[in-house]
PDB file of N, CA and C in Angstrom:
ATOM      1  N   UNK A   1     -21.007 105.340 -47.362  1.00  0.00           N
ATOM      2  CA  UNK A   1     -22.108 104.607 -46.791  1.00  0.00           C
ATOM      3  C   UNK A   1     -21.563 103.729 -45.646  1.00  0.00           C
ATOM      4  N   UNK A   2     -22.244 103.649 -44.889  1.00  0.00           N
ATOM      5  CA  UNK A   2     -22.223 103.187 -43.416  1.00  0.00           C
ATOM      6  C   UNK A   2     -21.717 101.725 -43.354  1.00  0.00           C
ATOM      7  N   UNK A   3     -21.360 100.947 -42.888  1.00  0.00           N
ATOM      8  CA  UNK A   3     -21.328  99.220 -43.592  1.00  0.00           C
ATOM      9  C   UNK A   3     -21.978  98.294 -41.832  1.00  0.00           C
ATOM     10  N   UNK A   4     -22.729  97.965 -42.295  1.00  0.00           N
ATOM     11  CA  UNK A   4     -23.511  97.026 -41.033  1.00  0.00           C
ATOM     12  C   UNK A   4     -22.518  95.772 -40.845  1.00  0.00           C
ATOM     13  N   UNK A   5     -22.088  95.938 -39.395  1.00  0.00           N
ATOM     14  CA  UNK A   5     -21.676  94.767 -38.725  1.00  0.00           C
ATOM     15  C   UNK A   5     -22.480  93.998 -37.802  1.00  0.00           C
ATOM     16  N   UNK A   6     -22.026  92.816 -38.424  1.00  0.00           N
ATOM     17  CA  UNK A   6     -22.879  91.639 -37.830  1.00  0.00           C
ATOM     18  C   UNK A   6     -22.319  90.771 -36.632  1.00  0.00           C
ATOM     19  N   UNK A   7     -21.858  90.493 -35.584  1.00  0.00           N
ATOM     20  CA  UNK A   7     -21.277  89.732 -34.822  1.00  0.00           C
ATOM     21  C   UNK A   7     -21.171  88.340 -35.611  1.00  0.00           C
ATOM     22  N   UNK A   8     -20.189  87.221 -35.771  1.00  0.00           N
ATOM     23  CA  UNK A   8     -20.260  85.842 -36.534  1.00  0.00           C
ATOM     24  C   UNK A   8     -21.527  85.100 -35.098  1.00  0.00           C
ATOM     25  N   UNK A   9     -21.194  85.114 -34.006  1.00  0.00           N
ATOM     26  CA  UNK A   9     -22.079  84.549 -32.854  1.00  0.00           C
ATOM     27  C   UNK A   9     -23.386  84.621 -33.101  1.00  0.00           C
ATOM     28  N   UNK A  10     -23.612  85.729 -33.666  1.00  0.00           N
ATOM     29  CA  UNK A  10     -25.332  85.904 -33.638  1.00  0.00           C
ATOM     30  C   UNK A  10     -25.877  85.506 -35.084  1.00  0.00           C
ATOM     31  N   UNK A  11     -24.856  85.709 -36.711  1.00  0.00           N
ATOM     32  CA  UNK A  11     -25.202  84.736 -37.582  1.00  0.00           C
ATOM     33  C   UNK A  11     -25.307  83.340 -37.078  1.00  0.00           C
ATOM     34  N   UNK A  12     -24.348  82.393 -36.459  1.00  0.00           N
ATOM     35  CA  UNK A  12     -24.288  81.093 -36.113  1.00  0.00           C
ATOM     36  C   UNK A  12     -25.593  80.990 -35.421  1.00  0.00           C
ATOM     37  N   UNK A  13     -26.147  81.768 -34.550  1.00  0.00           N
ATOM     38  CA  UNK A  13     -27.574  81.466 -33.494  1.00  0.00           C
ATOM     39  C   UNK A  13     -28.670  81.898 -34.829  1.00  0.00           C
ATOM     40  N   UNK A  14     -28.343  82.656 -35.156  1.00  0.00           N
ATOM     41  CA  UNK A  14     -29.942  82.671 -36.699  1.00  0.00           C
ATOM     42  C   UNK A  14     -29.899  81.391 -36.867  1.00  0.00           C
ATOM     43  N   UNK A  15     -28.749  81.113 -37.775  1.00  0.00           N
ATOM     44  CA  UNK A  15     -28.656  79.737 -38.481  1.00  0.00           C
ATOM     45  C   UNK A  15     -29.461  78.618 -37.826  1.00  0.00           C
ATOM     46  N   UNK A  16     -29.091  78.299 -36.531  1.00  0.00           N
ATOM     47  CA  UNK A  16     -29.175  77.223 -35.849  1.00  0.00           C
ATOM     48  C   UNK A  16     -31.117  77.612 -35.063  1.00  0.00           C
ATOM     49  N   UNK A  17     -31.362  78.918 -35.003  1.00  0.00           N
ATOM     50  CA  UNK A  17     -32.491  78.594 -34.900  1.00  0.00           C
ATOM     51  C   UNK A  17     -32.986  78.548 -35.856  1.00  0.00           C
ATOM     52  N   UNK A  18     -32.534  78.939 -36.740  1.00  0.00           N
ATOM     53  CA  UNK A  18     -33.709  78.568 -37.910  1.00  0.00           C
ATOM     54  C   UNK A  18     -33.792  76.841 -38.696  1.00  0.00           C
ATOM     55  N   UNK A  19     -32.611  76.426 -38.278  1.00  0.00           N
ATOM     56  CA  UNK A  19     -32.721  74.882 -38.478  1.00  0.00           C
ATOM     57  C   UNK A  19     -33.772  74.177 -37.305  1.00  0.00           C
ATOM     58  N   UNK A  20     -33.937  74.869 -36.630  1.00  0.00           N
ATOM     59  CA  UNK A  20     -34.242  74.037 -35.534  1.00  0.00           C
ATOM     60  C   UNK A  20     -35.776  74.074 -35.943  1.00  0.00           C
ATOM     61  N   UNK A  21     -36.288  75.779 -35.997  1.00  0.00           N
ATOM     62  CA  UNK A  21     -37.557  75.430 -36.517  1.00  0.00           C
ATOM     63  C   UNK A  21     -37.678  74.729 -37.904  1.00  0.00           C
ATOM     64  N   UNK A  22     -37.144  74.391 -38.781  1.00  0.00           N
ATOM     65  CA  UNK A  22     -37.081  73.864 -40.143  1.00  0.00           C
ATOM     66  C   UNK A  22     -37.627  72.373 -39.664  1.00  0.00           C
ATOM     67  N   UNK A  23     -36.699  71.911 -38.657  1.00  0.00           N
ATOM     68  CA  UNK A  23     -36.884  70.603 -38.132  1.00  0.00           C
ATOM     69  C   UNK A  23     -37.919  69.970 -37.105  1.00  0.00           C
ATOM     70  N   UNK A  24     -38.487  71.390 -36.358  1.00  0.00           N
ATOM     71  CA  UNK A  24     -39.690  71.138 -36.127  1.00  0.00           C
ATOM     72  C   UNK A  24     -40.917  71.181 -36.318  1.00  0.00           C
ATOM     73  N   UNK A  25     -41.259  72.274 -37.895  1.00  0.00           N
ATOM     74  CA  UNK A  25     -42.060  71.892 -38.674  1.00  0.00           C
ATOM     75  C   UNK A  25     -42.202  70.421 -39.391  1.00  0.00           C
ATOM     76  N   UNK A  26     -40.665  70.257 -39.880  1.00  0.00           N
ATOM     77  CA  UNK A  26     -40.776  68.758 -40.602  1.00  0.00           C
ATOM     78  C   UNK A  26     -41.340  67.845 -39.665  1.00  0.00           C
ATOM     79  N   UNK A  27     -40.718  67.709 -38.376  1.00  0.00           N
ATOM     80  CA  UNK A  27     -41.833  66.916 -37.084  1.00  0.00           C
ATOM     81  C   UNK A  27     -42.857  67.091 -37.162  1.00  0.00           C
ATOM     82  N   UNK A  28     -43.670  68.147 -37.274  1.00  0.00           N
ATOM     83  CA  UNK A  28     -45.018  68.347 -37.221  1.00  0.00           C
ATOM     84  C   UNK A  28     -45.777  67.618 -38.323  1.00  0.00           C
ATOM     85  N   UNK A  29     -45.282  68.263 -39.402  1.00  0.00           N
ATOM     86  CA  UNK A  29     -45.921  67.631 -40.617  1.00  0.00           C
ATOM     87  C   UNK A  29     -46.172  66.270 -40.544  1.00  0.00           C
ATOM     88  N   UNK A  30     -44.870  65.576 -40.642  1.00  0.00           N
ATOM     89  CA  UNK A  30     -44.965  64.079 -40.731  1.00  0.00           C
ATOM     90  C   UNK A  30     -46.186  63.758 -39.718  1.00  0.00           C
ATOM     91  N   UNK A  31     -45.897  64.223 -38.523  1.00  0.00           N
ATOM     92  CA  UNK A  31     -46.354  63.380 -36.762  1.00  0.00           C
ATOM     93  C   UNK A  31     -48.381  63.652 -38.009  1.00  0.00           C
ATOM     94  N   UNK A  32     -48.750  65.058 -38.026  1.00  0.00           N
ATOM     95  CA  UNK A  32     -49.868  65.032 -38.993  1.00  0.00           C
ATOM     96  C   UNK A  32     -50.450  64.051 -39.751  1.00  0.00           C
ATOM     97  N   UNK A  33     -49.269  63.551 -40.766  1.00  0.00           N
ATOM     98  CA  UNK A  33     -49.607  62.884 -41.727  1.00  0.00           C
ATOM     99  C   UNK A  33     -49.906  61.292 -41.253  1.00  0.00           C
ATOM    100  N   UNK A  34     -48.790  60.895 -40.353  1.00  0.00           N
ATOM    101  CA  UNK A  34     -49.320  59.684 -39.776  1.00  0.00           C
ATOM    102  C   UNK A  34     -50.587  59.694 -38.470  1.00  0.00           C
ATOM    103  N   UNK A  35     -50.855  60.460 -38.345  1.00  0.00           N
ATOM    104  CA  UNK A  35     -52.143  60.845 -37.517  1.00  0.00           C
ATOM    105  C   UNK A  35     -52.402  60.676 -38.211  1.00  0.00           C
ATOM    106  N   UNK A  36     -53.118  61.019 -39.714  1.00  0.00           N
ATOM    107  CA  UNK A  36     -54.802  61.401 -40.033  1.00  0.00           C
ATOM    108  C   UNK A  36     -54.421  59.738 -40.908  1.00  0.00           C
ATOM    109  N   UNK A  37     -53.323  59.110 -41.157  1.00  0.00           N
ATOM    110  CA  UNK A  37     -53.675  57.951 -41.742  1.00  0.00           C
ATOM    111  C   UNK A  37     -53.672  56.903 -41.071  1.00  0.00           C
ATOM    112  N   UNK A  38     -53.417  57.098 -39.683  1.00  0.00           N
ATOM    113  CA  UNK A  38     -53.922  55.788 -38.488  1.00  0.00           C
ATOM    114  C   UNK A  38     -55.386  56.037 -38.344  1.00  0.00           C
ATOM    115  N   UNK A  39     -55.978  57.595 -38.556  1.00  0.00           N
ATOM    116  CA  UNK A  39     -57.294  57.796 -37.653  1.00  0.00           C
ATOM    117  C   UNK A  39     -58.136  57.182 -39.419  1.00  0.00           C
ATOM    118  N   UNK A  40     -57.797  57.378 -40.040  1.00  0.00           N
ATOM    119  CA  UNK A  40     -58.365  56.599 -41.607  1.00  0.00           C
ATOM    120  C   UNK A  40     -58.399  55.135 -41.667  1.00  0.00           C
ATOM    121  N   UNK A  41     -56.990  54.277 -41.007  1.00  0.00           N
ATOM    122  CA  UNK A  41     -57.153  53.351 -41.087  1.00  0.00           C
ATOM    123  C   UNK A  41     -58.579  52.514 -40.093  1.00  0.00           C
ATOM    124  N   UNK A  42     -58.221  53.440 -39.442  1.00  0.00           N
ATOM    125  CA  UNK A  42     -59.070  52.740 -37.626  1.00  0.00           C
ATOM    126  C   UNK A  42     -60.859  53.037 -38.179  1.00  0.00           C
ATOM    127  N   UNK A  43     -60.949  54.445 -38.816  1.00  0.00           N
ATOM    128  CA  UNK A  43     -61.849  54.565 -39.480  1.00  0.00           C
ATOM    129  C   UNK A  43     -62.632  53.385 -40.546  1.00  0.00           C
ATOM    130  N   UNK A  44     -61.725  53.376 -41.075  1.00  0.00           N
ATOM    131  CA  UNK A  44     -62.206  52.082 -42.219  1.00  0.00           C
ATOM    132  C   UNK A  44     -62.796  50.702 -41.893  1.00  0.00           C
ATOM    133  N   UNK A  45     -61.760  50.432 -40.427  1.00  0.00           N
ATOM    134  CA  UNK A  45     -62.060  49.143 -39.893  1.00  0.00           C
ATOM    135  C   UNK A  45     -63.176  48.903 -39.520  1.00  0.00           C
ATOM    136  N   UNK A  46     -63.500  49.972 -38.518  1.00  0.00           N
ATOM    137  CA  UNK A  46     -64.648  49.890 -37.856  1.00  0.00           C
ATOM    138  C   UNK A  46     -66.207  49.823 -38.365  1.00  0.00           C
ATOM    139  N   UNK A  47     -65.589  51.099 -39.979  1.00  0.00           N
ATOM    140  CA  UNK A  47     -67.355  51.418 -41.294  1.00  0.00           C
ATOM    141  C   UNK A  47     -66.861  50.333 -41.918  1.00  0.00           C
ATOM    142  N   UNK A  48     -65.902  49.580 -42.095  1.00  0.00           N
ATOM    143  CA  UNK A  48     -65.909  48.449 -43.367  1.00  0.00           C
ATOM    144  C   UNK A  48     -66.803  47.552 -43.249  1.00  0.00           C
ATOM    145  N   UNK A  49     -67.193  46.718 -42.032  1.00  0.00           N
ATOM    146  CA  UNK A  49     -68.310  45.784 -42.035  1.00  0.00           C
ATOM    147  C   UNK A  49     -69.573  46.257 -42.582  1.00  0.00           C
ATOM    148  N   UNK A  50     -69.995  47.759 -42.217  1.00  0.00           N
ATOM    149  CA  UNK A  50     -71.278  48.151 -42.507  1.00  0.00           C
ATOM    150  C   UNK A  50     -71.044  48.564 -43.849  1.00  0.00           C
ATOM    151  N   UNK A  51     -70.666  48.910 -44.525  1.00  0.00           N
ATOM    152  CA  UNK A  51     -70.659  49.797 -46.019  1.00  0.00           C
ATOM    153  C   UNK A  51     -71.462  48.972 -47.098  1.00  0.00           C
ATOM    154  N   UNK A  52     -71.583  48.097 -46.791  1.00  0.00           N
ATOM    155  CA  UNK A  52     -72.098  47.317 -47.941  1.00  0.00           C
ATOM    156  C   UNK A  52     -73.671  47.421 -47.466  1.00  0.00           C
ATOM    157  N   UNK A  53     -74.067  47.019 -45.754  1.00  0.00           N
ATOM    158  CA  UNK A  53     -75.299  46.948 -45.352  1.00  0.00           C
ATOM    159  C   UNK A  53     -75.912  48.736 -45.745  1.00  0.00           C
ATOM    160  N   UNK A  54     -75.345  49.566 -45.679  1.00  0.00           N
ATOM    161  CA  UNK A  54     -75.570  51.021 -46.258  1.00  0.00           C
ATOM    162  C   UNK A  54     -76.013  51.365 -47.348  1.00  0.00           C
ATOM    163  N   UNK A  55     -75.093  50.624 -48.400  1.00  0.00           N
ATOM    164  CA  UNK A  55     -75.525  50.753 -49.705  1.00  0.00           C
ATOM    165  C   UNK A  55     -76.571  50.090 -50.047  1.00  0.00           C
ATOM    166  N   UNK A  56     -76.978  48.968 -49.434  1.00  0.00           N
ATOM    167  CA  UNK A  56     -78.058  48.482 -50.219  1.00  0.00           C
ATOM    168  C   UNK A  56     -79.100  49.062 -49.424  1.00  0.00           C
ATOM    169  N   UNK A  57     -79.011  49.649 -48.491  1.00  0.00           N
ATOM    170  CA  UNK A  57     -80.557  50.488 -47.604  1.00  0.00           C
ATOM    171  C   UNK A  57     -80.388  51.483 -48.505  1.00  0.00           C
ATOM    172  N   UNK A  58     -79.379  52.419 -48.910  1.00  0.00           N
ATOM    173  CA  UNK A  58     -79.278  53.761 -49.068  1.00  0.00           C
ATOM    174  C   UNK A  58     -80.006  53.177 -50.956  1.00  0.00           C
ATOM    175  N   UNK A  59     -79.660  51.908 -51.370  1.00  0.00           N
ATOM    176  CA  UNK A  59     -79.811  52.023 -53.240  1.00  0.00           C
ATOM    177  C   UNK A  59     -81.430  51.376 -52.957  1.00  0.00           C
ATOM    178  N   UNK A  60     -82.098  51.097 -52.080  1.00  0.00           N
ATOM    179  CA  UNK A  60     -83.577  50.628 -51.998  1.00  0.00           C
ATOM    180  C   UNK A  60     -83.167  48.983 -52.251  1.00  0.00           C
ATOM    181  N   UNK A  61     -82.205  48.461 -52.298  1.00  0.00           N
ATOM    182  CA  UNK A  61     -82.118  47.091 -52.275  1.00  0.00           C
ATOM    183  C   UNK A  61     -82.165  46.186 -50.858  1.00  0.00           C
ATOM    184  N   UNK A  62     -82.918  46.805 -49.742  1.00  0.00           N
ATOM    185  CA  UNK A  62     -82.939  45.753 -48.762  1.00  0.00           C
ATOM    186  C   UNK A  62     -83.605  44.430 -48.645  1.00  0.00           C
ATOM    187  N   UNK A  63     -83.030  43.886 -48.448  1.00  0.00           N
ATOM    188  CA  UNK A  63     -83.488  42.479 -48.249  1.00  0.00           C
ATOM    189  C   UNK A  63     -84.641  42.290 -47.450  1.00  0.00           C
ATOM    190  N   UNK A  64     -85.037  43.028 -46.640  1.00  0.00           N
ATOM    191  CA  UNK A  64     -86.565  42.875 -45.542  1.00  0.00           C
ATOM    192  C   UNK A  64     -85.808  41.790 -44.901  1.00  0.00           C
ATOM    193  N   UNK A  65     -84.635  41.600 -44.374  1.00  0.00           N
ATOM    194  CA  UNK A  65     -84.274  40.592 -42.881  1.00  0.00           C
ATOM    195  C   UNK A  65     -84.879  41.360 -42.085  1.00  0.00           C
ATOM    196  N   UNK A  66     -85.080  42.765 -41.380  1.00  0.00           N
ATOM    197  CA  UNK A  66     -85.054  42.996 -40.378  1.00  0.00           C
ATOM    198  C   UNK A  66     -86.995  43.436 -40.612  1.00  0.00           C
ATOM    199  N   UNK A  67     -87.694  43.025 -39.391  1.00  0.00           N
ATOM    200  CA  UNK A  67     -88.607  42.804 -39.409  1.00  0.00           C
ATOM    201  C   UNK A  67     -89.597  44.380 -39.239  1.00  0.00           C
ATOM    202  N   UNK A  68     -90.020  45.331 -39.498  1.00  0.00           N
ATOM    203  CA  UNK A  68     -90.424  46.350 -39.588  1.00  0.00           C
ATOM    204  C   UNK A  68     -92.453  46.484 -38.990  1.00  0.00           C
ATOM    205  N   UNK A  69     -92.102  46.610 -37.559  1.00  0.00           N
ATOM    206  CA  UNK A  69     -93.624  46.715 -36.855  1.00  0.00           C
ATOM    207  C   UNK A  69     -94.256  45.880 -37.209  1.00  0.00           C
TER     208      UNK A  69
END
């Protein structure tokens, strides 16, 4: 049987690209994860004042402050 030769140069370049993408998935992921939990935080800030005025329109508990025709 035949025996496959490999150059060592072109194992060393697999290797190293394949670290490289290893390491730029792991970039991705993370860069992801702190995206969607800045765009959550910024989210929150902005609905946090209203959430409470929501719930009590949305549970039929309004107060009648706001004057209706």
């Amino acid at each position: 049987m035949d025996e496959i030769v490999v150059q060592p140069w072109l194992l060393r370049l697999s290797l190293w690209v394949m670290l490289a993408t290893a390491v730029a998935l792991t970039a991705a992921i993370v860069l992801a994860r702190l995206t969607r939990a800045r765009r959550q935080r910024a989210m929150t800030r902005r609905v946090g004042p209203l959430r409470q005025d929501v719930l009590a329109l949305v549970s039929g508990e309004d107060d009648g402050d706001s004057s209706s025709g």
